[in-house]
N, C-alpha and C. Protein backbone atom coordinates (compact mmCIF):
# COMPACT_ATOMS: atom_id res chain seq x y z
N UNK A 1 -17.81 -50.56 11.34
CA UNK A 1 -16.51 -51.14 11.13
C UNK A 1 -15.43 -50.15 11.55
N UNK A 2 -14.50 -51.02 11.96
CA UNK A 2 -13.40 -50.06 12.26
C UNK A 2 -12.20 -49.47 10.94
N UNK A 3 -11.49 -48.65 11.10
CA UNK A 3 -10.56 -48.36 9.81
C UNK A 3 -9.72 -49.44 9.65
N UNK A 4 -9.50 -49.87 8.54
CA UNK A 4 -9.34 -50.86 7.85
C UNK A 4 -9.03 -52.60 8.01
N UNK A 5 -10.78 -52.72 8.75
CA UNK A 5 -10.92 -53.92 9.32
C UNK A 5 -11.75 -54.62 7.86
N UNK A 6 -11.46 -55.97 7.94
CA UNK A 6 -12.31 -56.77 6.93
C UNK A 6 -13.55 -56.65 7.36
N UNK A 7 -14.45 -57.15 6.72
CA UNK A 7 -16.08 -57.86 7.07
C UNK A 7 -15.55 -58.35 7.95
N UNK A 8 -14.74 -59.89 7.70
CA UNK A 8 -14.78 -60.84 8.08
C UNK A 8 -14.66 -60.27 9.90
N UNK A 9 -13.12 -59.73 9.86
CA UNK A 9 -12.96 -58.79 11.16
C UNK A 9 -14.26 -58.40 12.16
N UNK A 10 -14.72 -57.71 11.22
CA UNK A 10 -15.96 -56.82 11.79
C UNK A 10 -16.70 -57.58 12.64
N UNK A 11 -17.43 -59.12 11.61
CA UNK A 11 -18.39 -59.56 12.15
C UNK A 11 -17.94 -60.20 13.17
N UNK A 12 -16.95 -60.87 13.86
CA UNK A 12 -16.77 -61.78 14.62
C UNK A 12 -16.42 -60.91 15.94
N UNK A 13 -15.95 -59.51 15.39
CA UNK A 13 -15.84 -58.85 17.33
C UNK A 13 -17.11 -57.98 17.71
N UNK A 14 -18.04 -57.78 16.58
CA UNK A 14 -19.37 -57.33 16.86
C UNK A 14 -20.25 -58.62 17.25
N UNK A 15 -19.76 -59.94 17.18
CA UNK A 15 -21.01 -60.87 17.52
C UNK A 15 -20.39 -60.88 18.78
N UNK A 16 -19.32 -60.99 18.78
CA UNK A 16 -18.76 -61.23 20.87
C UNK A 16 -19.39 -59.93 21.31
N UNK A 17 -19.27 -58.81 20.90
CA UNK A 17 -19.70 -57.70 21.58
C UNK A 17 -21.06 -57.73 22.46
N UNK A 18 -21.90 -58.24 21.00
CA UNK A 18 -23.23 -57.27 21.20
C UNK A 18 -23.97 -58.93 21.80
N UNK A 19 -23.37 -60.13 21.88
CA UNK A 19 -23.59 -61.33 22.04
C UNK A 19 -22.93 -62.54 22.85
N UNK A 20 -22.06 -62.07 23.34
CA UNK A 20 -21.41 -62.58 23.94
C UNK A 20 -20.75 -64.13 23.54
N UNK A 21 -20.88 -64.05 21.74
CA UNK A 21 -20.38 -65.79 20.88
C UNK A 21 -19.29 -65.19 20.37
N UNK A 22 -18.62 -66.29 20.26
CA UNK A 22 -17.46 -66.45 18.99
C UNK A 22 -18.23 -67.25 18.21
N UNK A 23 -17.78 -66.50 16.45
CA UNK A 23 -17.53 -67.29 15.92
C UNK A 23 -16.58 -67.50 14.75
N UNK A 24 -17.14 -68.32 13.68
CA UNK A 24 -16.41 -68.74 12.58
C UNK A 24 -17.44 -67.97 11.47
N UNK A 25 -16.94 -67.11 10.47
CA UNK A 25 -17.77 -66.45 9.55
C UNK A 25 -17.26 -66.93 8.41
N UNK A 26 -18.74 -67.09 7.80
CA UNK A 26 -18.97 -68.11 6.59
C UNK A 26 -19.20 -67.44 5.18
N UNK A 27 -20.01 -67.72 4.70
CA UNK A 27 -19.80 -66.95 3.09
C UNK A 27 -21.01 -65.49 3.41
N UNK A 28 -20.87 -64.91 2.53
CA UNK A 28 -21.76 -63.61 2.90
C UNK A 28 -22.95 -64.02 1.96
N UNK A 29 -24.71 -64.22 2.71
CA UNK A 29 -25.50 -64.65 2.33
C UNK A 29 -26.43 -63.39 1.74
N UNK A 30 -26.17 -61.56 2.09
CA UNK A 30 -26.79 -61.03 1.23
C UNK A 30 -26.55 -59.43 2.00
N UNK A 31 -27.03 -58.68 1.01
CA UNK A 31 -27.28 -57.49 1.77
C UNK A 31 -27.90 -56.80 1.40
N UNK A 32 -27.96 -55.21 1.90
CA UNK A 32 -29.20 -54.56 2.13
C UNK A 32 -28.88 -53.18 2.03
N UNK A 33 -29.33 -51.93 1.85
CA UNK A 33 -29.19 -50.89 2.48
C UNK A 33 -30.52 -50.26 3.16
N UNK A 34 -29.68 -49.33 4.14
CA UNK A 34 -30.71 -48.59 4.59
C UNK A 34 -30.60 -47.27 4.60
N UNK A 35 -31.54 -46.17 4.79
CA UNK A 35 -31.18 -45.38 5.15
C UNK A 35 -30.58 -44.21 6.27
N UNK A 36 -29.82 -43.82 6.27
CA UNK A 36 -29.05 -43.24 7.55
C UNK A 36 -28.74 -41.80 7.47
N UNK A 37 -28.62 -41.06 8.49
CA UNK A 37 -29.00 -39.63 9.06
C UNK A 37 -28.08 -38.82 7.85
N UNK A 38 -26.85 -39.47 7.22
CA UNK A 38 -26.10 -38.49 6.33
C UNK A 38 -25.93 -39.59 5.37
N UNK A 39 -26.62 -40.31 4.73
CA UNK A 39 -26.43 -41.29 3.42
C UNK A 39 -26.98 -42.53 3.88
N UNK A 40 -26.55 -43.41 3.66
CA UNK A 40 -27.00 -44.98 3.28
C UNK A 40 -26.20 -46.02 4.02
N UNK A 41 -26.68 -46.62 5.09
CA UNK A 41 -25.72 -47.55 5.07
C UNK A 41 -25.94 -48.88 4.81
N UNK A 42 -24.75 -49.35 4.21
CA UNK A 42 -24.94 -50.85 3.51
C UNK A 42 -24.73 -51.90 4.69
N UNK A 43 -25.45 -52.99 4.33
CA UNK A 43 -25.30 -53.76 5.68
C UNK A 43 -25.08 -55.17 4.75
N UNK A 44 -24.09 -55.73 5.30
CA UNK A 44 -23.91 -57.35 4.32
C UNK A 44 -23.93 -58.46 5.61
N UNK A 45 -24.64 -59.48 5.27
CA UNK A 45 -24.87 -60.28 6.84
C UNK A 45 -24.05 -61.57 5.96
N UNK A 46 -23.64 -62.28 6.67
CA UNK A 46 -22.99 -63.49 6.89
C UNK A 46 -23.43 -64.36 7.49
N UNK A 47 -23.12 -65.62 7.17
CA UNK A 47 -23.26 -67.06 7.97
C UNK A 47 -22.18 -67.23 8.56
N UNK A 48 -22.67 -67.71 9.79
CA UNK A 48 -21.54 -67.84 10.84
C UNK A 48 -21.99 -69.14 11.61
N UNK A 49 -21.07 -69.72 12.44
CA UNK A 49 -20.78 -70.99 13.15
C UNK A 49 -20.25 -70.65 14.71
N UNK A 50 -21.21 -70.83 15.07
CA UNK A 50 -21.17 -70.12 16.82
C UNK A 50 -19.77 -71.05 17.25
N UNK A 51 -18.62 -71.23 17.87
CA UNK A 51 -17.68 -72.05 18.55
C UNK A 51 -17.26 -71.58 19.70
N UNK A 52 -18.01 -70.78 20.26
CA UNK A 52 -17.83 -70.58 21.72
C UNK A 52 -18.88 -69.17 22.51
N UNK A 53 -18.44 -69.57 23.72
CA UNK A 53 -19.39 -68.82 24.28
C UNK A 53 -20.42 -68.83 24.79
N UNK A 54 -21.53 -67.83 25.65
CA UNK A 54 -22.74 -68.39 26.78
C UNK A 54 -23.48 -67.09 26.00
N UNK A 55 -24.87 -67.05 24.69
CA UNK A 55 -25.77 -65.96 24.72
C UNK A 55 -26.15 -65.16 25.97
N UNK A 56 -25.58 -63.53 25.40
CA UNK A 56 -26.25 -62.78 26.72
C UNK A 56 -26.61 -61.30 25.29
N UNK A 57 -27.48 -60.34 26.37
CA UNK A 57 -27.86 -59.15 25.26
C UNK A 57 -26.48 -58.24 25.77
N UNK A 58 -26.38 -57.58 24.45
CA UNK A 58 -24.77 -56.47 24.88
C UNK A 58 -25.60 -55.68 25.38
N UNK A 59 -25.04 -54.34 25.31
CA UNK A 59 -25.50 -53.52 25.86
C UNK A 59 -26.56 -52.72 25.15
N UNK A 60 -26.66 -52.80 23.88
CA UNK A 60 -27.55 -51.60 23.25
C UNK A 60 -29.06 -52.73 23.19
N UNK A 61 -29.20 -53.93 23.84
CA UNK A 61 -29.85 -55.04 24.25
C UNK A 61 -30.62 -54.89 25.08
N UNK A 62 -32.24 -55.40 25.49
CA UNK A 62 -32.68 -55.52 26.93
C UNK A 62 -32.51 -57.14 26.51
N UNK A 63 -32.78 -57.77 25.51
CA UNK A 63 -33.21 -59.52 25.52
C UNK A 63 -32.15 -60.25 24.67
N UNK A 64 -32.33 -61.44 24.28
CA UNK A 64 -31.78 -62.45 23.02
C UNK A 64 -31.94 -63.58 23.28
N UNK A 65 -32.48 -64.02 22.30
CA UNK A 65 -32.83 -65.52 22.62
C UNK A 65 -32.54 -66.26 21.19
N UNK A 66 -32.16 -67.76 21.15
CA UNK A 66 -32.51 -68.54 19.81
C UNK A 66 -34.12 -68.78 20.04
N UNK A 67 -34.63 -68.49 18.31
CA UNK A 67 -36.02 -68.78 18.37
C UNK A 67 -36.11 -70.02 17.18
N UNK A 68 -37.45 -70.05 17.13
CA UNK A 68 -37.92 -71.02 15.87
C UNK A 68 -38.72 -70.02 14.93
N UNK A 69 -38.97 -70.23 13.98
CA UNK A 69 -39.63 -69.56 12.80
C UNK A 69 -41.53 -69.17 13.77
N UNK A 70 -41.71 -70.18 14.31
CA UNK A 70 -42.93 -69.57 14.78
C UNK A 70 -42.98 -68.59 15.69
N UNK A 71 -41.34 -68.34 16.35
CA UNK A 71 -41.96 -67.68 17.61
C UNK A 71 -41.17 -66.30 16.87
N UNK A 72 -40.39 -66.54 15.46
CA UNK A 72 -39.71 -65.46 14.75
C UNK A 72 -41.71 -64.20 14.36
N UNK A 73 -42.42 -65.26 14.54
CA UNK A 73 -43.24 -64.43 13.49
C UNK A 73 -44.36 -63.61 14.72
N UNK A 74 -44.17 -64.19 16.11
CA UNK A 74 -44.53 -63.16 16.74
C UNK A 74 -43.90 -62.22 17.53
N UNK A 75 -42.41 -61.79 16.86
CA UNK A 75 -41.76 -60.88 17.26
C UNK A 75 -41.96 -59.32 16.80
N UNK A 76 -41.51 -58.38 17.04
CA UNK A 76 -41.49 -57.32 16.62
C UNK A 76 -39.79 -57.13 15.67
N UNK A 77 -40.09 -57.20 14.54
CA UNK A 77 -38.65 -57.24 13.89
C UNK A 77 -38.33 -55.26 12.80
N UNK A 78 -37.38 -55.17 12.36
CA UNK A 78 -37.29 -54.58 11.72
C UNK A 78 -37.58 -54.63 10.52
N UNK A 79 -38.37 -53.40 9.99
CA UNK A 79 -39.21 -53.75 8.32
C UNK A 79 -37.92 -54.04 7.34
N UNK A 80 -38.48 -55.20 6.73
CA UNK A 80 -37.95 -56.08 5.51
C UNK A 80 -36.73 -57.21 6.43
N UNK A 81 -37.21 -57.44 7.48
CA UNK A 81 -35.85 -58.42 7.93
C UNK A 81 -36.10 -59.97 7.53
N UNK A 82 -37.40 -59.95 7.79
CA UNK A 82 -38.13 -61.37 7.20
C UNK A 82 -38.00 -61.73 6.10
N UNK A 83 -38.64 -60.67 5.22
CA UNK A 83 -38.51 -60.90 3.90
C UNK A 83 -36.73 -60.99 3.45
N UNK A 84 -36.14 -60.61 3.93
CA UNK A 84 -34.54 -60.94 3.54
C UNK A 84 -34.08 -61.88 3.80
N UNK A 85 -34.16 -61.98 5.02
CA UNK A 85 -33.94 -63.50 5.47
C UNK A 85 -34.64 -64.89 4.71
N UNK A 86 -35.92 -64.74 4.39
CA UNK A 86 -36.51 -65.74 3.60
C UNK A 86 -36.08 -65.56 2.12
N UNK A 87 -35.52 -64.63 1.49
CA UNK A 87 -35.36 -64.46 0.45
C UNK A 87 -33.76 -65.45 0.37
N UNK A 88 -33.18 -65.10 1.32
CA UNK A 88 -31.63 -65.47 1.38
C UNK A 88 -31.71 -66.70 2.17
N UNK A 89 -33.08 -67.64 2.04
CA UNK A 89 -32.68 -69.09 2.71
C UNK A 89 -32.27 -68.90 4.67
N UNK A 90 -32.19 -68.28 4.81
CA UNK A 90 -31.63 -67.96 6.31
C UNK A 90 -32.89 -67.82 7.10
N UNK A 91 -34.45 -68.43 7.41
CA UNK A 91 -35.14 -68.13 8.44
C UNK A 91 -34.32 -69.50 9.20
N UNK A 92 -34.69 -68.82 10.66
CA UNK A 92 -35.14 -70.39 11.34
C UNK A 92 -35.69 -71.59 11.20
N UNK A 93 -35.26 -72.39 11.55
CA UNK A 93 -35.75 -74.08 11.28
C UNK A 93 -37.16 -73.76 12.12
N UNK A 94 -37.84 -74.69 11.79
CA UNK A 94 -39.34 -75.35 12.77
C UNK A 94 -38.96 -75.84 13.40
């Protein structure tokens, strides 16, 4: 985040960034911490409403795609992303 940007802020010029969408950010569905090189960082994800834009990977990206829950489960994801996401109602549809 930038100095004294909202969430709300945050998330919508990091999804154009790293994604090339706009959107509309919705209620905050959960969060997490992790750990990081000098403390912890907290990560809070949101629901959002794509309203514009063509998916591409930003730059710290080689891929991106919309998936379905089956093809979520033969991905390589980051440990506990699943389980958060299923915990917080947020996997992919079938």
């Amino acid at each position: 985040m930038e100095p004294d940007e909202t969430d709300e802020a945050a998330v919508t010029r990091e999804l154009l960034e790293e994604t090339g969408l706009s959107v509309t950010v919705s209620r905050l569905v959960g969060s997490v911490e992790r750990p990081a090189p000098n403390g912890v960082y907290a990560i809070f994800d949101y629901e959002c409403q794509v309203t514009s834009g063509v998916l591409r990977a930003g730059d710290d990206a080689s891929d991106v795609a919309w998936v379905d829950s089956a093809t979520l489960d033969t991905l390589p994801t980051t440990e506990g992303l699943v389980e958060a996401l299923s915990e917080w109602n947020c996997l992919p549809r079938a």
